[in-house]
C-alpha atoms as a PDB file:
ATOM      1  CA  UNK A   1      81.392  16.936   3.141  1.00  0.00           C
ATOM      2  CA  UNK A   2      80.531  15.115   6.282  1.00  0.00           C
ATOM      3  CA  UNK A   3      83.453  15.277   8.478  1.00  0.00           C
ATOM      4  CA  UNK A   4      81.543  13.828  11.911  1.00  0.00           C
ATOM      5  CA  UNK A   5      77.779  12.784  12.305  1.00  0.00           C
ATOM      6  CA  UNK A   6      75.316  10.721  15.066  1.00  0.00           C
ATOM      7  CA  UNK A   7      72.237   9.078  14.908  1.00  0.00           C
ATOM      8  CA  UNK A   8      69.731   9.799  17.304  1.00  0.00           C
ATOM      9  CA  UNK A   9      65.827   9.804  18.459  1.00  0.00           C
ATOM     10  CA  UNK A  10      64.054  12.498  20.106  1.00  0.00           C
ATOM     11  CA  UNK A  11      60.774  14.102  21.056  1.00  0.00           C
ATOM     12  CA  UNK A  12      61.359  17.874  20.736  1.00  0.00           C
ATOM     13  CA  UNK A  13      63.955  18.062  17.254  1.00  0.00           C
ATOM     14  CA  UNK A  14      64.251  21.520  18.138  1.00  0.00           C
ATOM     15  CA  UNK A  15      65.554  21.581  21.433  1.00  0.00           C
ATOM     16  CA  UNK A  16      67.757  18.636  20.986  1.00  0.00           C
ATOM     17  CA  UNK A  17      69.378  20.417  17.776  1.00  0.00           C
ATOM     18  CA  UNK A  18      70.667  23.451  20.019  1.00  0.00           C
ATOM     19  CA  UNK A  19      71.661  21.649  23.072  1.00  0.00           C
ATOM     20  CA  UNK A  20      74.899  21.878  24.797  1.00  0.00           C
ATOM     21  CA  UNK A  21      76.212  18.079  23.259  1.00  0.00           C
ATOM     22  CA  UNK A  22      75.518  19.044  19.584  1.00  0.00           C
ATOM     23  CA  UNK A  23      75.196  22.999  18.986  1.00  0.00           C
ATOM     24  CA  UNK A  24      78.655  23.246  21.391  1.00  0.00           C
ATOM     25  CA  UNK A  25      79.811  20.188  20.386  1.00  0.00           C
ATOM     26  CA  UNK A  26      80.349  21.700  17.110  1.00  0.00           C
ATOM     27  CA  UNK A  27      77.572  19.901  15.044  1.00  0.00           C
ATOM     28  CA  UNK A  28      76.339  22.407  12.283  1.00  0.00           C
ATOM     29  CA  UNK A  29      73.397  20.700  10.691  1.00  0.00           C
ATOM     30  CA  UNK A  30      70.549  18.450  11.781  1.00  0.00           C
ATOM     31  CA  UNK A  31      68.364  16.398   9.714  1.00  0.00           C
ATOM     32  CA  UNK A  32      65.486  14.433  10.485  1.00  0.00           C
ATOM     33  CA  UNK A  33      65.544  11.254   9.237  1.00  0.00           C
ATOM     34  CA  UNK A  34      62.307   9.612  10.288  1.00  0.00           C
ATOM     35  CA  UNK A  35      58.834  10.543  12.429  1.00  0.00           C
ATOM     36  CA  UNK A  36      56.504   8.298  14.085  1.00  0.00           C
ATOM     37  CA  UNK A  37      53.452   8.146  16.595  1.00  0.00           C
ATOM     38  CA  UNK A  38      54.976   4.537  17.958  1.00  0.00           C
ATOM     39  CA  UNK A  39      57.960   4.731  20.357  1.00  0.00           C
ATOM     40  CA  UNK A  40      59.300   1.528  19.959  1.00  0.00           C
ATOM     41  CA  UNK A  41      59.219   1.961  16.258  1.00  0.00           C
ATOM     42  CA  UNK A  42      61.684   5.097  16.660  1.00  0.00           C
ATOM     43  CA  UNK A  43      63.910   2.897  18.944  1.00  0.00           C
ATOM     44  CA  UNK A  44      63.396   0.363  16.516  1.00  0.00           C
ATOM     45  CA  UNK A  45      64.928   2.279  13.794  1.00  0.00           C
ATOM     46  CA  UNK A  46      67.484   4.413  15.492  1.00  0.00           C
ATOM     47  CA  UNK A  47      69.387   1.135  16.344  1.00  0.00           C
ATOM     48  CA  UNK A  48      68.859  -0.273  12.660  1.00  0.00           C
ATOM     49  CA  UNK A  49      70.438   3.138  12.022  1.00  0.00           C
ATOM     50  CA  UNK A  50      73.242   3.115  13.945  1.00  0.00           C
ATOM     51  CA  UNK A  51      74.422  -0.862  12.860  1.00  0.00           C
ATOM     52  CA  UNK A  52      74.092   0.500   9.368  1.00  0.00           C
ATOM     53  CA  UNK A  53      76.446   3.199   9.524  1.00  0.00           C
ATOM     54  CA  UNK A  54      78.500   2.320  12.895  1.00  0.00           C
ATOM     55  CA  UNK A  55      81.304   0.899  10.449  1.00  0.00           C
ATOM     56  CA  UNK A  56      82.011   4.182   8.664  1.00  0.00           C
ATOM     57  CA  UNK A  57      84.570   6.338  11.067  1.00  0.00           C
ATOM     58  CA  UNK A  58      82.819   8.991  10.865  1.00  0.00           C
ATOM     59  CA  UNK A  59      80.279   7.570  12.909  1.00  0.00           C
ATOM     60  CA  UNK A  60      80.346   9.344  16.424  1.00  0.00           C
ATOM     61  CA  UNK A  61      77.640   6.767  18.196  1.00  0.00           C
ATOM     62  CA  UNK A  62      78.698   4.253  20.918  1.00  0.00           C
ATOM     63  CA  UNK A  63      76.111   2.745  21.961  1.00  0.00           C
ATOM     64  CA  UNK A  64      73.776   0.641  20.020  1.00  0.00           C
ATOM     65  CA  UNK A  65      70.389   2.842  20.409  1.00  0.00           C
ATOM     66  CA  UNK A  66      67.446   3.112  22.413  1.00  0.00           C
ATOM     67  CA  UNK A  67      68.683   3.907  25.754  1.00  0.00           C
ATOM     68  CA  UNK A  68      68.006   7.287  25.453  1.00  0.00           C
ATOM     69  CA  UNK A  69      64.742   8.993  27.309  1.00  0.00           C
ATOM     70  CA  UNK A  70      62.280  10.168  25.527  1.00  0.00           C
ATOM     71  CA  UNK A  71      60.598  12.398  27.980  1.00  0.00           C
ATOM     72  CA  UNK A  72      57.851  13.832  25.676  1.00  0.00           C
ATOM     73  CA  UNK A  73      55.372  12.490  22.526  1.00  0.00           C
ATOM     74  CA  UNK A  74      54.480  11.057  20.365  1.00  0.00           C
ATOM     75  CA  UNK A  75      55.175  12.349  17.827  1.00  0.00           C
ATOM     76  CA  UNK A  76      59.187  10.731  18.404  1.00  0.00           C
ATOM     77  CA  UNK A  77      61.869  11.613  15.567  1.00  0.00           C
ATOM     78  CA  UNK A  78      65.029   9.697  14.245  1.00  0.00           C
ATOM     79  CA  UNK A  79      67.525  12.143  13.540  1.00  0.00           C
ATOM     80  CA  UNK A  80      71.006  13.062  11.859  1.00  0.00           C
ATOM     81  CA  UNK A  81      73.217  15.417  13.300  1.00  0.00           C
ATOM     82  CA  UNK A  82      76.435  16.395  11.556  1.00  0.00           C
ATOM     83  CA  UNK A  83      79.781  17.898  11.531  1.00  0.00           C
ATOM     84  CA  UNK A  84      80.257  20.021   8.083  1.00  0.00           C
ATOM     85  CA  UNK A  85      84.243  20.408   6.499  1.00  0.00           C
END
């Protein structure tokens, strides 16, 4: 069971899925959710993400999406991480 999880875009999933804020954070498992060549289409659908599930508690996001750099791509990913029980 899902105990903890955020929503998330990036443009290297495997470097984001070990760094200090999720692998340390305690995050076991990261899923991606959705791939694109179009950036604002993977900004686009991390914040439809995030309003979908921001009323569950075990939503961990704060803001509403998009801010985040995307130093790298395309290709750009949308992305689950999550805390296992």
């Amino acid at each position: 069971m899902c105990k903890q999880f955020k929503i998330g875009i990036t443009t290297d999933i495997n470097n984001r899925a070990v760094s200090d804020d999720y692998w340390l954070g305690g995050y076991d498992y990261m899923v991606v959710l959705y791939r694109t060549q179009s950036k604002q289409r993977v900004i686009d659908m991390e914040q439809y993400l995030i309003k979908r599930f921001k009323k569950y508690k075990e939503c961990k996001n704060i803001r509403p999406g998009g801010e985040g750099k995307l130093k790298w791509g395309p290709p750009y990913y949308a992305y689950l991480a999550m805390k296992i029980e």
